[in-house]
N, C-alpha and C. Protein backbone atom coordinates (compact mmCIF):
# COMPACT_ATOMS: atom_id res chain seq x y z
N UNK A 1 74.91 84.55 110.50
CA UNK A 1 74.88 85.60 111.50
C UNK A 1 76.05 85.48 112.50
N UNK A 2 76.56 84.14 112.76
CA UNK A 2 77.55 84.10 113.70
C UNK A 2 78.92 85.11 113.07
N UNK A 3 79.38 84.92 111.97
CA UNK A 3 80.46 85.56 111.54
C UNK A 3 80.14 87.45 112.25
N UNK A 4 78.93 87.73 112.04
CA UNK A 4 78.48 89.00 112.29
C UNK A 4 78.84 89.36 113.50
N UNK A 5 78.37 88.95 114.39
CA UNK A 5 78.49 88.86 115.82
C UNK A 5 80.10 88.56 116.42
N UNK A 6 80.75 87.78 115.78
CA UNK A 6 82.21 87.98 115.92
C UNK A 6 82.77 89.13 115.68
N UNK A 7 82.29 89.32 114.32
CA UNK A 7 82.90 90.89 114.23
C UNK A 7 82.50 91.96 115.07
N UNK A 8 81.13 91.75 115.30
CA UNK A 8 80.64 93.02 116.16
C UNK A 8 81.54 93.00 117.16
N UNK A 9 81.69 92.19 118.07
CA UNK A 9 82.24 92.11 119.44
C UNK A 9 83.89 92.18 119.28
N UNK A 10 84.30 91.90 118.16
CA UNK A 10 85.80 92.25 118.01
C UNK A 10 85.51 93.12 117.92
N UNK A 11 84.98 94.43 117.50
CA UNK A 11 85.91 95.35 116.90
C UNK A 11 85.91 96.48 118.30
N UNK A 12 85.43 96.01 118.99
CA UNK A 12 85.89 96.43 120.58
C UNK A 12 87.33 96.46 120.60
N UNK A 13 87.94 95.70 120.77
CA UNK A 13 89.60 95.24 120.60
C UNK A 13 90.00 95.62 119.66
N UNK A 14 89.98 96.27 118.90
CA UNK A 14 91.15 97.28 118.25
C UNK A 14 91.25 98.38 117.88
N UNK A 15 92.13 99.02 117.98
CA UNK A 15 92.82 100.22 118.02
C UNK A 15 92.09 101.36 117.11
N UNK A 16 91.85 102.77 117.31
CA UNK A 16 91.44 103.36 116.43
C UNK A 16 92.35 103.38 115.23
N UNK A 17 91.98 103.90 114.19
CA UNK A 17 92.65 103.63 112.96
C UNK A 17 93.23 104.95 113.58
N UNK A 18 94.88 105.24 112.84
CA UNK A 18 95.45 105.99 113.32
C UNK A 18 95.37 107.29 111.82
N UNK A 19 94.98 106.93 110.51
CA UNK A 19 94.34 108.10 109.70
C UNK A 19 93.10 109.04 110.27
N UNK A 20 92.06 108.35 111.25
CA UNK A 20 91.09 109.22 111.69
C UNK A 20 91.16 109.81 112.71
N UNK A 21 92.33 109.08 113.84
CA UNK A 21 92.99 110.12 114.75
C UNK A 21 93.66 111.35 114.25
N UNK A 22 94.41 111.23 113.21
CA UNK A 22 95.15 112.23 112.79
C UNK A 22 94.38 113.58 112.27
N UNK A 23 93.05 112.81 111.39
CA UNK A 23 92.10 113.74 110.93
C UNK A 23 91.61 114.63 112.02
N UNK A 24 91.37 113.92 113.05
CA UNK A 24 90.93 114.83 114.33
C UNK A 24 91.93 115.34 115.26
N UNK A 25 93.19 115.51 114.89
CA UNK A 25 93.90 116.24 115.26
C UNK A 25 94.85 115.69 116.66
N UNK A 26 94.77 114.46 116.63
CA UNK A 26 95.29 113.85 117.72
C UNK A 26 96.51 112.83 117.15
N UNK A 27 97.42 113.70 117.07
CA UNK A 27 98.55 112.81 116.48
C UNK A 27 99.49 112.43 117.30
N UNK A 28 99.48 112.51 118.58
CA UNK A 28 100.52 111.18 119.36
C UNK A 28 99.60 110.22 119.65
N UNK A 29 98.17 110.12 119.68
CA UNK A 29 97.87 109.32 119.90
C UNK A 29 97.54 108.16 118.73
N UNK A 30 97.87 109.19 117.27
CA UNK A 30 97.69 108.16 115.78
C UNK A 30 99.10 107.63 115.73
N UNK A 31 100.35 108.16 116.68
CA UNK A 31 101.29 107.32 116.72
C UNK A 31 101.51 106.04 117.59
N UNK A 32 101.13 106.24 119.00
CA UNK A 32 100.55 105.18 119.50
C UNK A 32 99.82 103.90 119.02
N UNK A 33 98.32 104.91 118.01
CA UNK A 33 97.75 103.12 117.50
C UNK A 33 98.99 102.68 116.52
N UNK A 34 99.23 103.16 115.64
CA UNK A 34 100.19 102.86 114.58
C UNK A 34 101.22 102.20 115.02
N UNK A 35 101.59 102.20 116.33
CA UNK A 35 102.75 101.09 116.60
C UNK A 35 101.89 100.13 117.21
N UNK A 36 101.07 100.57 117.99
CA UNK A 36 100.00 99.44 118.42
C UNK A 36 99.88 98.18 117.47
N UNK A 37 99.28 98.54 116.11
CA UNK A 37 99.31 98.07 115.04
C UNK A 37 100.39 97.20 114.77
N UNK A 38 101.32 98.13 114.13
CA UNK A 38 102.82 97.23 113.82
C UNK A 38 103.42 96.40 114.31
N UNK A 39 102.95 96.65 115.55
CA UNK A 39 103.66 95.76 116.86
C UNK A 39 105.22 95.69 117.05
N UNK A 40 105.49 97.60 116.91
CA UNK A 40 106.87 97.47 116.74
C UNK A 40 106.60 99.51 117.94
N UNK A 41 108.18 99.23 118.36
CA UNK A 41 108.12 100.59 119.03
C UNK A 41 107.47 101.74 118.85
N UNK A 42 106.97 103.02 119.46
CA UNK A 42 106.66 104.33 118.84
C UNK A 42 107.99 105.06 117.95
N UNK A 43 109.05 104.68 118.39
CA UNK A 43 110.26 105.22 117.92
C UNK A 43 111.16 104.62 116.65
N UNK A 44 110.18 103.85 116.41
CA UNK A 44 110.62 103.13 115.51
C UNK A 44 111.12 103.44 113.80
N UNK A 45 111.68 103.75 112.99
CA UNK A 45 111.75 104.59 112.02
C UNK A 45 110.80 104.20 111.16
N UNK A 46 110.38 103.25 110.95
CA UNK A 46 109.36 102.40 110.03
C UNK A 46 108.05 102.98 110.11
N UNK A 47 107.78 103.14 111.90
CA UNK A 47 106.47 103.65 112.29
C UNK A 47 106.41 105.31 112.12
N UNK A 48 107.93 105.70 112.22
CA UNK A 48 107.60 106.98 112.35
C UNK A 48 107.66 107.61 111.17
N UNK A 49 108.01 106.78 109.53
CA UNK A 49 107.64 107.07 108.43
C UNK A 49 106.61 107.31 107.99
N UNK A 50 105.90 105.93 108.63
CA UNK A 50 104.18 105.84 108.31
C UNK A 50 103.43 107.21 108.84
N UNK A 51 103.67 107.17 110.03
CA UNK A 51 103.13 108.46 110.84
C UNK A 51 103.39 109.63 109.46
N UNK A 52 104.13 109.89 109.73
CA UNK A 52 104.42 110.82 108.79
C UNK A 52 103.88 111.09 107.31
N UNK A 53 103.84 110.08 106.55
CA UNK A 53 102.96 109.64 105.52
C UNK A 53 101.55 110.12 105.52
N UNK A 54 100.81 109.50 107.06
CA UNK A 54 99.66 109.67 107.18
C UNK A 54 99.60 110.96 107.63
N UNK A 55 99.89 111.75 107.87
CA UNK A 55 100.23 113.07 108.50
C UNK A 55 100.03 114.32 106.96
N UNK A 56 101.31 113.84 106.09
CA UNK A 56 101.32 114.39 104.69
C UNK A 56 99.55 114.28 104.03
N UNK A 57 99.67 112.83 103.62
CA UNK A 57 98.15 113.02 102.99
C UNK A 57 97.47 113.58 103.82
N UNK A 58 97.05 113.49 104.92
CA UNK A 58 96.23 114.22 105.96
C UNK A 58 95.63 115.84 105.63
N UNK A 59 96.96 116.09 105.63
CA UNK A 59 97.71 118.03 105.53
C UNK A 59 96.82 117.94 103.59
N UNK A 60 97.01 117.18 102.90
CA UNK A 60 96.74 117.40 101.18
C UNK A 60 95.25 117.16 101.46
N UNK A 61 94.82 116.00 102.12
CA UNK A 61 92.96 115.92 101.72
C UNK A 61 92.74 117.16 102.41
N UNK A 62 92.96 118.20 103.70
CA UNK A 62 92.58 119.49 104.05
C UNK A 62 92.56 120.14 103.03
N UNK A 63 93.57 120.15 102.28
CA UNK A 63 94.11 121.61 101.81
C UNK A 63 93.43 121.33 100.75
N UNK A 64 92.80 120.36 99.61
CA UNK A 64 92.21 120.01 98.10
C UNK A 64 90.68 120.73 99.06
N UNK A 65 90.14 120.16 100.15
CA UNK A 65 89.03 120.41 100.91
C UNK A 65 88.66 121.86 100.57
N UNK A 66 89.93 122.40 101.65
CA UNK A 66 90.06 123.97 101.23
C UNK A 66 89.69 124.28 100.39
N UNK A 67 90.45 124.15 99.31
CA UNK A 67 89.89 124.71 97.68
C UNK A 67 89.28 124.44 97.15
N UNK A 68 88.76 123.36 97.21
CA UNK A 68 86.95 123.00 96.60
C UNK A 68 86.00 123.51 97.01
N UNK A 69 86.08 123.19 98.49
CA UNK A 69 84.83 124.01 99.39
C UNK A 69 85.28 124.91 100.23
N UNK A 70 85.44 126.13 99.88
CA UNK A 70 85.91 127.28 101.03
C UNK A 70 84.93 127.40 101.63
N UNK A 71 83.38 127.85 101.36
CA UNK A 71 82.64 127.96 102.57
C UNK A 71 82.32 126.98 103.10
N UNK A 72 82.53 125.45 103.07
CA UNK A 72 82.25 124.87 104.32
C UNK A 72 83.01 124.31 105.35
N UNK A 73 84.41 125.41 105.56
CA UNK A 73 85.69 125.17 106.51
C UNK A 73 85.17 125.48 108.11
N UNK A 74 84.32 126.26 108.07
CA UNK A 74 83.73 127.03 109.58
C UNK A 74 84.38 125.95 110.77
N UNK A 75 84.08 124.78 110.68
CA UNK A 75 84.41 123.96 111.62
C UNK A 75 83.49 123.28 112.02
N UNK A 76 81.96 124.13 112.01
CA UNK A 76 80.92 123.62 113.25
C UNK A 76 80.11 122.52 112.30
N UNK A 77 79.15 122.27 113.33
CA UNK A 77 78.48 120.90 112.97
C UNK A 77 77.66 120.81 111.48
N UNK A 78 76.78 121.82 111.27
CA UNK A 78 76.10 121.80 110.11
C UNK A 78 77.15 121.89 108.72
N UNK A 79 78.19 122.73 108.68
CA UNK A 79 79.13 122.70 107.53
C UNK A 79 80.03 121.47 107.48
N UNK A 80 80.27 120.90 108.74
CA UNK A 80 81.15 119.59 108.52
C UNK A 80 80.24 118.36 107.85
N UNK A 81 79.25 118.20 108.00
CA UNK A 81 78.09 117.36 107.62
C UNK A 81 78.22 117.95 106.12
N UNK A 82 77.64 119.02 105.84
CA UNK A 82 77.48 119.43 104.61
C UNK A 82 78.52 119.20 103.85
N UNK A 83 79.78 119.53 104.62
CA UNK A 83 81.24 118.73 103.45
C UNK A 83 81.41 117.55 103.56
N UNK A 84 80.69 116.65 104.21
CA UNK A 84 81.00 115.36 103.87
C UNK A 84 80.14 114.73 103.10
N UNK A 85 79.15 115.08 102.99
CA UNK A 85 78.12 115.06 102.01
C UNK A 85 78.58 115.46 100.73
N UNK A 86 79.40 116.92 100.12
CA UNK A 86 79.94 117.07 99.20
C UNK A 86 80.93 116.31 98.75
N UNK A 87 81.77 116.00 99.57
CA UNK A 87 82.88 115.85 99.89
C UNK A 87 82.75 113.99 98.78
N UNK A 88 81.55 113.59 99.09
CA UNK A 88 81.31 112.07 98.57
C UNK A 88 80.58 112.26 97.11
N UNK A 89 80.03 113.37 97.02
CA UNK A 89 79.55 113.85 95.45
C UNK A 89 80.44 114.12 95.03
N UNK A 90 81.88 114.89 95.26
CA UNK A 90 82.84 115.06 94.69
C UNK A 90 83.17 113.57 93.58
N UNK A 91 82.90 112.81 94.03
CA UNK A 91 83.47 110.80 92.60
C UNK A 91 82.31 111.18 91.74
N UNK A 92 81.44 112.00 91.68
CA UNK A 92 80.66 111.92 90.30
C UNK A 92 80.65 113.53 89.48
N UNK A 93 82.30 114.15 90.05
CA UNK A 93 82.10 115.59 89.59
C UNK A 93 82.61 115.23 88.03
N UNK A 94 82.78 115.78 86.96
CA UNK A 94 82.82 115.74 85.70
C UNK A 94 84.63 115.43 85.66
N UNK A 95 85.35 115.78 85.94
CA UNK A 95 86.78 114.84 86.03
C UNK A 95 87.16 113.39 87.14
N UNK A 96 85.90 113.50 87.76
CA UNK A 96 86.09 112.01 88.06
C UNK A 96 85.31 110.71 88.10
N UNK A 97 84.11 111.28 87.26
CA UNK A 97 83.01 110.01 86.87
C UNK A 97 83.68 108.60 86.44
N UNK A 98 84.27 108.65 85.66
CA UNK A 98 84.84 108.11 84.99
C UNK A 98 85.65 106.69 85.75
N UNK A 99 86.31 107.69 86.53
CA UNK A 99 87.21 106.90 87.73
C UNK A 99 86.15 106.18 88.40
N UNK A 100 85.23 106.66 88.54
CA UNK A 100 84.15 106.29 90.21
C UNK A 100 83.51 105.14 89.44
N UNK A 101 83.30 104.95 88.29
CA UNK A 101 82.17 104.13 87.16
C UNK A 101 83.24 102.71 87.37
N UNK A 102 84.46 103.19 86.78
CA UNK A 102 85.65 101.67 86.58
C UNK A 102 85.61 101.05 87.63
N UNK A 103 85.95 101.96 88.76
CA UNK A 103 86.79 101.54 90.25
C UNK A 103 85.62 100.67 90.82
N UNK A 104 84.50 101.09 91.10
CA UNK A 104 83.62 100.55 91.48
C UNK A 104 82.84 99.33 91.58
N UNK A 105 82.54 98.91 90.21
CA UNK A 105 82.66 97.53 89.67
C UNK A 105 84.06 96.86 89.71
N UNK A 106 84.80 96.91 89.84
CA UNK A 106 86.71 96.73 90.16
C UNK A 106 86.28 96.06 90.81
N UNK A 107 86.36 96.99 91.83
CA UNK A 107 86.36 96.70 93.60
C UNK A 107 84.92 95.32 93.74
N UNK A 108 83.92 95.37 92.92
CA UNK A 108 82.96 94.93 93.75
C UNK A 108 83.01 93.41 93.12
N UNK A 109 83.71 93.32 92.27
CA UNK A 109 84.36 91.56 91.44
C UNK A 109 85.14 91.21 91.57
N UNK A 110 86.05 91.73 92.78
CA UNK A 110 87.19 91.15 92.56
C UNK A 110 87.06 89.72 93.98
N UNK A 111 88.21 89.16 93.73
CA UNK A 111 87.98 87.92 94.59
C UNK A 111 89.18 87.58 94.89
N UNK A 112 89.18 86.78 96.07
CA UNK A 112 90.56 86.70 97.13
C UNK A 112 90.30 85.05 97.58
């Protein structure tokens, strides 16, 4: 339990991830954590690649969103729930079972 409790109380101390700032539409401040992070300037070209990066995919998971689920773009609370709910059934749609079956067990044996 101690390891637990370390973590709990760290994760006070750090930075929002700067992909879920961006998702919510706050992108000087996903540039901020992101150098936060790096521990290198906001102006930095390195950081301001990344930014950018995360910015691109950002703009592509909307837009695939878009076209999968047009009616649940509204914005408000019950359709955003409802697409994230889809949004996670999407790994068992019929072109990506497959992926979700391998990756899964992958991920859950592997060792470091």
């Amino acid at each position: 339990m101690v390891p637990v409790f370390v973590l709990g109380a760290g994760i006070y101390f750090l930075p929002f991830s700067p992909r879920w700032l961006m998702l919510k539409g706050r992108s000087e401040e996903a540039l901020q954590s992101l150098s936060k992070l790096r521990r290198l300037p906001a102006g930095d070209l390195r950081v301001k690649l990344e930014h950018l990066s995360i910015q691109a995919g950002v703009l592509f998971h909307k837009e695939i969103s878009a076209e999968r689920h047009p009616r649940l773009q509204s914005g408000n609370r019950s359709s955003a729930i409802r697409l994230e709910i889809v949004s996670w059934l999407d790994f068992f749609r019929k072109g990506c079972w497959r992926r979700t079956y391998v990756g899964v067990p992958l991920m859950f044996f592997q060792r470091k």
